[in-house]
PDB file of N, CA and C in Angstrom:
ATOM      1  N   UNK A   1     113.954 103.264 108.380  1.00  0.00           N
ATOM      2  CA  UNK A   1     114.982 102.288 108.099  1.00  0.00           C
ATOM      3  C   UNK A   1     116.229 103.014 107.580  1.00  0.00           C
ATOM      4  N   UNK A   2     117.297 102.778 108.035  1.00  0.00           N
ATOM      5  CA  UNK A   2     118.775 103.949 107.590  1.00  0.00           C
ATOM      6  C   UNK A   2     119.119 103.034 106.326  1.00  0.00           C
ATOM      7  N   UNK A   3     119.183 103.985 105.564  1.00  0.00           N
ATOM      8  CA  UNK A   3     120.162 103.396 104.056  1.00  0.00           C
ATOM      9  C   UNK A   3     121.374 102.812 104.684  1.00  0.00           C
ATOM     10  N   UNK A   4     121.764 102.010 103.505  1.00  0.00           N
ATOM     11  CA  UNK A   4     122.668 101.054 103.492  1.00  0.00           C
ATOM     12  C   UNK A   4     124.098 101.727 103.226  1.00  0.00           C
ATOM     13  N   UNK A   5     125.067 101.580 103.975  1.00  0.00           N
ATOM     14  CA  UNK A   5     126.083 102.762 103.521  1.00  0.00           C
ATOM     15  C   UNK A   5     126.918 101.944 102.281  1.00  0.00           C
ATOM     16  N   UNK A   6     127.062 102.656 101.578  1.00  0.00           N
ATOM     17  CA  UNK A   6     127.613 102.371 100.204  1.00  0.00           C
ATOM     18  C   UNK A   6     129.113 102.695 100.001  1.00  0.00           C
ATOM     19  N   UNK A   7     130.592 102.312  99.914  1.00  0.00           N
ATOM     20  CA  UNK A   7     131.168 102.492  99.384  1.00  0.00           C
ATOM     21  C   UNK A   7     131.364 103.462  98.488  1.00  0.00           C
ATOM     22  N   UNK A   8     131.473 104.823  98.399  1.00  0.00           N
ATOM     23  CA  UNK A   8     131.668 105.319  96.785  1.00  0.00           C
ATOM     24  C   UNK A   8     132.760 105.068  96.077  1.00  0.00           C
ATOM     25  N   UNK A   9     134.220 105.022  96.495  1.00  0.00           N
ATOM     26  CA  UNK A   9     135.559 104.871  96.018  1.00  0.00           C
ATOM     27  C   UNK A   9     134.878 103.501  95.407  1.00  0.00           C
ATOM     28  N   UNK A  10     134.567 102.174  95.938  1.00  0.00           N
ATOM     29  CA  UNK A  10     134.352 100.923  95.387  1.00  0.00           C
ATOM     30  C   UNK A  10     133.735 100.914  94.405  1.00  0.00           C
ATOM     31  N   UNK A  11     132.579 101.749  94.376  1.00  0.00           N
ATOM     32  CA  UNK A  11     131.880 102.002  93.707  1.00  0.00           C
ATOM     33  C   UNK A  11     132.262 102.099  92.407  1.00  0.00           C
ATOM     34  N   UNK A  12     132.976 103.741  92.830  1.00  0.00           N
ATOM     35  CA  UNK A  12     133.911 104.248  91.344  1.00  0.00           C
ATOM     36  C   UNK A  12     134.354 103.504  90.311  1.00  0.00           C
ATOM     37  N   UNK A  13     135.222 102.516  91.464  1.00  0.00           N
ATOM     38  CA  UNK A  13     135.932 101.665  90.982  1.00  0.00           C
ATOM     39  C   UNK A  13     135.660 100.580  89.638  1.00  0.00           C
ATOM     40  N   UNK A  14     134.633 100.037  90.635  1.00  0.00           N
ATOM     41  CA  UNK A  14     133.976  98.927  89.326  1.00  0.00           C
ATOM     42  C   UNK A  14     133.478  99.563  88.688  1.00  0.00           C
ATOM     43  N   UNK A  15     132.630 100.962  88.695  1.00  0.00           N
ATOM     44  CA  UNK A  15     131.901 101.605  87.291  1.00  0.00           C
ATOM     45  C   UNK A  15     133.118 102.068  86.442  1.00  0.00           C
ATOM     46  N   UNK A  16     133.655 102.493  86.624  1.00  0.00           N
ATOM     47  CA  UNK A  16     134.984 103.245  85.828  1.00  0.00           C
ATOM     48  C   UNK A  16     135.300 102.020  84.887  1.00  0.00           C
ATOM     49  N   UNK A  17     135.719 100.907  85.881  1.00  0.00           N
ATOM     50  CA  UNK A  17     136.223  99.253  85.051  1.00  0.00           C
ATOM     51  C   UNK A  17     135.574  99.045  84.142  1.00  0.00           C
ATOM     52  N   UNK A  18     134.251  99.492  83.880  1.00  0.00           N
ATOM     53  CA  UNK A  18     133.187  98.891  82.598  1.00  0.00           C
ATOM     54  C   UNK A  18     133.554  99.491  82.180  1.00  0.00           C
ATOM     55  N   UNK A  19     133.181 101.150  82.654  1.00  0.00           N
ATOM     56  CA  UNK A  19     133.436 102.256  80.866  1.00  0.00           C
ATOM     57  C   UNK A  19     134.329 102.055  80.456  1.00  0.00           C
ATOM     58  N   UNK A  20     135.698 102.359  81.358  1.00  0.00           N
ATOM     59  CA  UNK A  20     136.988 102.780  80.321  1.00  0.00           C
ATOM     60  C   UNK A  20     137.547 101.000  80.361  1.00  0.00           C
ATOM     61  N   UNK A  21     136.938  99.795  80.522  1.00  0.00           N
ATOM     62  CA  UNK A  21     137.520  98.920  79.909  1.00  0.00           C
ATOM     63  C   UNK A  21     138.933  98.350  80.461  1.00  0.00           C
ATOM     64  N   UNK A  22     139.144  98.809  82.035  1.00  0.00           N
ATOM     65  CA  UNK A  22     140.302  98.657  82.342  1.00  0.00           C
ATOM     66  C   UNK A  22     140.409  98.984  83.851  1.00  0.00           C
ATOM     67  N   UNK A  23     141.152  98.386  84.751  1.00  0.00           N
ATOM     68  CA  UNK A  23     141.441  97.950  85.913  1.00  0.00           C
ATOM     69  C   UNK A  23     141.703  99.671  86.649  1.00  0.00           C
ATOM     70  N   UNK A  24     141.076 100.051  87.936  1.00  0.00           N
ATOM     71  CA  UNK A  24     140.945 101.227  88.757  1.00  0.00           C
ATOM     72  C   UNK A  24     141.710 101.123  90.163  1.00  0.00           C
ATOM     73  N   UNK A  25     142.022  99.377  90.567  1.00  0.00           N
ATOM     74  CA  UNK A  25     142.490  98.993  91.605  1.00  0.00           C
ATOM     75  C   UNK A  25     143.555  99.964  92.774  1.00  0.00           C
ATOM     76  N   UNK A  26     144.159 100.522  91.904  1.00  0.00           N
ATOM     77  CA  UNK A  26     144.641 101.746  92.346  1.00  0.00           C
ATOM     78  C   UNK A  26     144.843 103.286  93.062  1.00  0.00           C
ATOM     79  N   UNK A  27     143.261 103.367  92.620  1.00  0.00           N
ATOM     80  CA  UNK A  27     142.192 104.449  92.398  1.00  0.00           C
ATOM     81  C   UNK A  27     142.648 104.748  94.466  1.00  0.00           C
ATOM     82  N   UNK A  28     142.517 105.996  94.730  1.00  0.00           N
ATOM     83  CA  UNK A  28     141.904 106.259  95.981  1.00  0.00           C
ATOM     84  C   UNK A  28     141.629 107.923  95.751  1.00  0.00           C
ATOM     85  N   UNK A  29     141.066 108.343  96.828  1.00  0.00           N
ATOM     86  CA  UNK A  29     139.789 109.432  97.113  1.00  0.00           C
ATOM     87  C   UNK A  29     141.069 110.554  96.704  1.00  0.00           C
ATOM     88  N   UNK A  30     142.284 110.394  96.971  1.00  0.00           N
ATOM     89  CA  UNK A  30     143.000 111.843  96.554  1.00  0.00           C
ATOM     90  C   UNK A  30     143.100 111.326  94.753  1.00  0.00           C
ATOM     91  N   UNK A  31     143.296 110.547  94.261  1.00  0.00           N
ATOM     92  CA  UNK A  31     143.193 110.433  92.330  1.00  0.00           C
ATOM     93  C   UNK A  31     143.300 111.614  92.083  1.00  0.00           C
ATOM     94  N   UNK A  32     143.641 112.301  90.823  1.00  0.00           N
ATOM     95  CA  UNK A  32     142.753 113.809  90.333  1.00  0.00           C
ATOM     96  C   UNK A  32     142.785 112.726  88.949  1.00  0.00           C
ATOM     97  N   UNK A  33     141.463 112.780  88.613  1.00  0.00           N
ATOM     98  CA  UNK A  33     140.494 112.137  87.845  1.00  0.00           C
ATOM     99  C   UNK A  33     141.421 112.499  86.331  1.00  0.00           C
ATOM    100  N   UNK A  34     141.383 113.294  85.632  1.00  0.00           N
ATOM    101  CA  UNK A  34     142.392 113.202  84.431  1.00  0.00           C
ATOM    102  C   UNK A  34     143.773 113.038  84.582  1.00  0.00           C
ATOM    103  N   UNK A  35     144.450 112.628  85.913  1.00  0.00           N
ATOM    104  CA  UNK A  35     145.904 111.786  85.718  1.00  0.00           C
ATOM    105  C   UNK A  35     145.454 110.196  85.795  1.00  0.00           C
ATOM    106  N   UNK A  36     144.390 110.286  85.787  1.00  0.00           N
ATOM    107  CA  UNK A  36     144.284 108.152  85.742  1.00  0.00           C
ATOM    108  C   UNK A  36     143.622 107.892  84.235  1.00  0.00           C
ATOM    109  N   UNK A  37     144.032 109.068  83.757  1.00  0.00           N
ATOM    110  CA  UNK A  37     143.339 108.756  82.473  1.00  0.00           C
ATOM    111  C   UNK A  37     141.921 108.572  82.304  1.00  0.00           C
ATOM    112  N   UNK A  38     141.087 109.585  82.839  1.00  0.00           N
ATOM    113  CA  UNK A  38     139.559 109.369  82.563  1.00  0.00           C
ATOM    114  C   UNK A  38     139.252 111.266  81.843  1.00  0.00           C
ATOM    115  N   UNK A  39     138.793 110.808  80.714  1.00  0.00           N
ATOM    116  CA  UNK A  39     138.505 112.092  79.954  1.00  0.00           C
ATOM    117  C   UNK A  39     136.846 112.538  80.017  1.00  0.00           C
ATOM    118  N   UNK A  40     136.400 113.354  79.848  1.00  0.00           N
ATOM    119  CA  UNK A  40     135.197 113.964  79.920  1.00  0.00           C
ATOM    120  C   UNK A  40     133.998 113.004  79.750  1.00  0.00           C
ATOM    121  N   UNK A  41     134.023 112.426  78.446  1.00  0.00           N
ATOM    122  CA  UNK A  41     132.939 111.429  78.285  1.00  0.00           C
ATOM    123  C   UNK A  41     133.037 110.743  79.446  1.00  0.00           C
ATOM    124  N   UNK A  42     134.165 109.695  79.295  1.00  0.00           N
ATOM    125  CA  UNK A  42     134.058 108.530  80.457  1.00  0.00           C
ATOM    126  C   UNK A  42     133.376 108.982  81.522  1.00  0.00           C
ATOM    127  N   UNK A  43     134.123 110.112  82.509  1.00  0.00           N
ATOM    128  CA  UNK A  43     133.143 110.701  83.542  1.00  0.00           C
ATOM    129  C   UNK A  43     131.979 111.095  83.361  1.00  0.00           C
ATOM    130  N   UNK A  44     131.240 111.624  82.312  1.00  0.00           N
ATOM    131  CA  UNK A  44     129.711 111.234  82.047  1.00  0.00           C
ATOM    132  C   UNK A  44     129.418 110.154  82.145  1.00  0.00           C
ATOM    133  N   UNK A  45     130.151 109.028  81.485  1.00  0.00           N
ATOM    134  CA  UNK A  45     129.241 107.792  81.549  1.00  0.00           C
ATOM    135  C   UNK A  45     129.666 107.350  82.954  1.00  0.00           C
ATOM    136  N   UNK A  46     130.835 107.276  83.444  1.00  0.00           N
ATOM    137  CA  UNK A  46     130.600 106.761  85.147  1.00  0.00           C
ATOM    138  C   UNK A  46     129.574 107.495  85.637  1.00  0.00           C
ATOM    139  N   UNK A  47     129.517 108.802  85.583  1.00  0.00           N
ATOM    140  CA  UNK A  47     128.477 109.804  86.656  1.00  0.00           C
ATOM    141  C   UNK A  47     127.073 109.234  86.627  1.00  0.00           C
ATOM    142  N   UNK A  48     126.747 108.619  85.249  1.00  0.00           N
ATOM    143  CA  UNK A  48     125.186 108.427  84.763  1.00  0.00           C
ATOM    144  C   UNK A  48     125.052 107.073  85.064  1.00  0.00           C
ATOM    145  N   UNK A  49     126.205 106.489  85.503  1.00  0.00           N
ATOM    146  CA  UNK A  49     125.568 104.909  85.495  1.00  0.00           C
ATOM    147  C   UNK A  49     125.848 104.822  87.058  1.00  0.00           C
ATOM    148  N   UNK A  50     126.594 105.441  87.895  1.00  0.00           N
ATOM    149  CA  UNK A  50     126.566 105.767  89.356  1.00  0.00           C
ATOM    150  C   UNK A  50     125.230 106.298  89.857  1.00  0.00           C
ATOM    151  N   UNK A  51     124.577 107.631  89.432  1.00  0.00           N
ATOM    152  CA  UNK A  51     123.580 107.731  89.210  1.00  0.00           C
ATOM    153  C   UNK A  51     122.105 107.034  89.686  1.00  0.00           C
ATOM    154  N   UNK A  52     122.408 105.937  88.105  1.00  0.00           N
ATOM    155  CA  UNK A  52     121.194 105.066  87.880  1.00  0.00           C
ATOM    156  C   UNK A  52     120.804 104.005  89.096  1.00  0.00           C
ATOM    157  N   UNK A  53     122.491 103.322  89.641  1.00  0.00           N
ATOM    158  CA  UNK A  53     122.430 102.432  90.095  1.00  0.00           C
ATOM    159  C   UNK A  53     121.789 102.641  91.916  1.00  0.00           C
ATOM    160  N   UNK A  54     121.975 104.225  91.847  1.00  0.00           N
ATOM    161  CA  UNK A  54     121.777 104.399  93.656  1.00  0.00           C
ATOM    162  C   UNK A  54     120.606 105.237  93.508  1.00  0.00           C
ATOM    163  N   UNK A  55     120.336 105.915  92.587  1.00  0.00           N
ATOM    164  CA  UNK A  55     118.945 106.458  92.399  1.00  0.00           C
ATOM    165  C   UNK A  55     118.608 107.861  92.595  1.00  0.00           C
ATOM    166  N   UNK A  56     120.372 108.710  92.592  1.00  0.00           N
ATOM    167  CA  UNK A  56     120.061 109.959  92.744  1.00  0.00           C
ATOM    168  C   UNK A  56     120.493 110.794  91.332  1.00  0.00           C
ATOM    169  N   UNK A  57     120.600 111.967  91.585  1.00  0.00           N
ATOM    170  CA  UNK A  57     121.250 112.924  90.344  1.00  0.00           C
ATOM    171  C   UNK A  57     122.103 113.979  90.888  1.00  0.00           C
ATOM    172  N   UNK A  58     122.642 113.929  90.317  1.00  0.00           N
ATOM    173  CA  UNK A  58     124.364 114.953  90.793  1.00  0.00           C
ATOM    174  C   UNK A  58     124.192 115.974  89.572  1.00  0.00           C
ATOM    175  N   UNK A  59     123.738 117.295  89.334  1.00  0.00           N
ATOM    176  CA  UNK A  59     123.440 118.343  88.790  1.00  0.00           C
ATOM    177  C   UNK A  59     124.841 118.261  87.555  1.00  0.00           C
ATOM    178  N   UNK A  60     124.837 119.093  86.704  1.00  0.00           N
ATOM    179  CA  UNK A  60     125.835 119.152  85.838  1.00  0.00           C
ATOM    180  C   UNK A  60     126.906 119.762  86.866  1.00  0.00           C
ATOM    181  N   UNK A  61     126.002 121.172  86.489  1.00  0.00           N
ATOM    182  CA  UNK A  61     127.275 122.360  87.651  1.00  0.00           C
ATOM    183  C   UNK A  61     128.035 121.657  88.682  1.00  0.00           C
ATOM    184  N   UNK A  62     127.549 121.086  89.575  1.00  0.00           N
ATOM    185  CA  UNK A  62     128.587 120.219  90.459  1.00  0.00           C
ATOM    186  C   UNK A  62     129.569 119.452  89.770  1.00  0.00           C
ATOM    187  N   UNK A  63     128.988 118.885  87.948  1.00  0.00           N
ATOM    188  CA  UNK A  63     130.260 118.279  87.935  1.00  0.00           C
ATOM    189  C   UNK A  63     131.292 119.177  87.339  1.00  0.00           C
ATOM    190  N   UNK A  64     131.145 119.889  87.082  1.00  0.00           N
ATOM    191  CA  UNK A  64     132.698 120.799  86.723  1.00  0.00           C
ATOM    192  C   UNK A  64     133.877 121.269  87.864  1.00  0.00           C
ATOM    193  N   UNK A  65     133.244 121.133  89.108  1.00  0.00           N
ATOM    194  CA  UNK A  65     133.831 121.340  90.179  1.00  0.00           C
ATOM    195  C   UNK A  65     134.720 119.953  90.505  1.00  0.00           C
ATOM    196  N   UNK A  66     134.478 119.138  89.877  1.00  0.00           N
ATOM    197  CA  UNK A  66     135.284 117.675  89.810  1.00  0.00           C
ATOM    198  C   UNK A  66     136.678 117.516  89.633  1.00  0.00           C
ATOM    199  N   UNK A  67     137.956 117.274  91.020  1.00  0.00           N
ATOM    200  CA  UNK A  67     139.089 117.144  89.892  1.00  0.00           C
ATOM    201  C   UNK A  67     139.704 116.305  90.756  1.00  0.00           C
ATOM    202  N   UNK A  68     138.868 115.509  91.915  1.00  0.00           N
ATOM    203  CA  UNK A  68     139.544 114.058  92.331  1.00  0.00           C
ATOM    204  C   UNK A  68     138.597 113.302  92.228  1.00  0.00           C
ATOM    205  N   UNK A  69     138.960 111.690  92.691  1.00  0.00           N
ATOM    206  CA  UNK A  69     137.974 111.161  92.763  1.00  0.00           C
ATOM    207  C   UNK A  69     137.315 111.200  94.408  1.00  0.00           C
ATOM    208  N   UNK A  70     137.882 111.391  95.047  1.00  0.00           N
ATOM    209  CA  UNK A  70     137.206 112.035  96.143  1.00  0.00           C
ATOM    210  C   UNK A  70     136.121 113.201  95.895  1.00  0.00           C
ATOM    211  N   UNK A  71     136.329 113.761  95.344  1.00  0.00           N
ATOM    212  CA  UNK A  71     135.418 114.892  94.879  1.00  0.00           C
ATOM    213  C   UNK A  71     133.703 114.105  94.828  1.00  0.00           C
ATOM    214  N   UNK A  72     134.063 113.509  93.996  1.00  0.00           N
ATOM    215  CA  UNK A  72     133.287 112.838  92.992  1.00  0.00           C
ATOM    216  C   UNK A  72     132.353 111.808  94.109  1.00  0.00           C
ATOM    217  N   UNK A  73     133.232 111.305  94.822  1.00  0.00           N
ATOM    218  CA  UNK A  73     132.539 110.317  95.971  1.00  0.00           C
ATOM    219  C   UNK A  73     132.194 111.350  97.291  1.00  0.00           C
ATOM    220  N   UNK A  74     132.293 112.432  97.163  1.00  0.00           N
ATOM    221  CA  UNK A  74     131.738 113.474  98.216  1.00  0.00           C
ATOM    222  C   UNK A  74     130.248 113.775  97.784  1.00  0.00           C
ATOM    223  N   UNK A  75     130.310 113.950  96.713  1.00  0.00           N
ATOM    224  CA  UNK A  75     129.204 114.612  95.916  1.00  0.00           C
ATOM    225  C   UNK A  75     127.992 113.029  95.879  1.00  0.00           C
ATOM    226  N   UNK A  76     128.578 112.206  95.658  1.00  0.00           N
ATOM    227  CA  UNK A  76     127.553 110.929  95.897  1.00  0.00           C
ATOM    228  C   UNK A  76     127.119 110.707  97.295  1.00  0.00           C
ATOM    229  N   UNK A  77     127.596 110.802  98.124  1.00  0.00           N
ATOM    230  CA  UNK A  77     127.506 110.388  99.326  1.00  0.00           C
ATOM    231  C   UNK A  77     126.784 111.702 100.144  1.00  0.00           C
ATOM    232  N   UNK A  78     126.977 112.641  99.816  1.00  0.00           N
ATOM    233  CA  UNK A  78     126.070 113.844 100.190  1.00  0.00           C
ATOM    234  C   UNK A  78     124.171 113.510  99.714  1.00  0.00           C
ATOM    235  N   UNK A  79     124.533 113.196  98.389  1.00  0.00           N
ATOM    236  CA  UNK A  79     123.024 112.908  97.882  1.00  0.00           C
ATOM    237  C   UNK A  79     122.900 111.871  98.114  1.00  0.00           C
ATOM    238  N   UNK A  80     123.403 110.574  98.745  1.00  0.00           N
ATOM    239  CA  UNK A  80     122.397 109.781  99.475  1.00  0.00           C
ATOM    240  C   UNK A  80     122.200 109.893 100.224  1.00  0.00           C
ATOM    241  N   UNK A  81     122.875 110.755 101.269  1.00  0.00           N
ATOM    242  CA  UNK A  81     122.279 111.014 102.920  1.00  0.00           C
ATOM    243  C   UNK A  81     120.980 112.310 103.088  1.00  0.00           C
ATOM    244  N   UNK A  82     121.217 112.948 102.016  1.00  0.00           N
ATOM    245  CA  UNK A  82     120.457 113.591 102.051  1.00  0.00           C
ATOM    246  C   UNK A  82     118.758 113.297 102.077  1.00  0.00           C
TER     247      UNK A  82
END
């Protein structure tokens, strides 16, 4: 049965909206993640609740390599096809 293809940008989107408490509508795959105002924690807690919700794990080391949100939705979308 082929997985369900998932959005990651959408994704982002609404997880980001919980943590940091505030509207992403904006957001697209070129972003670089600390000009929209998302600081280290926040991107832990998006990464861990992105994560939870699709059922994979994105290693630490990969996330330091992080500096769009494209990045970020490459790295998800790799580990679900995988």
């Amino acid at each position: 049965m082929p997985t369900p293809r998932i959005d990651a940008l959408e994704m982002f989107k609404q997880v980001a909206s919980r943590v940091d408490k505030r509207e992403f509508a904006h957001v697209t795959r070129q972003s670089v993640i600390t000009e929209i105002g998302i600081d280290s924690l926040s991107m832990m807690q998006i990464v861990g609740e992105m994560e939870s919700e699709l059922g994979v794990i994105i290693p630490d080391e990969d996330l330091v390599e992080l500096t769009t949100v494209g990045d970020l939705c490459g790295k998800v979308e790799a580990k679900i096809t995988a």
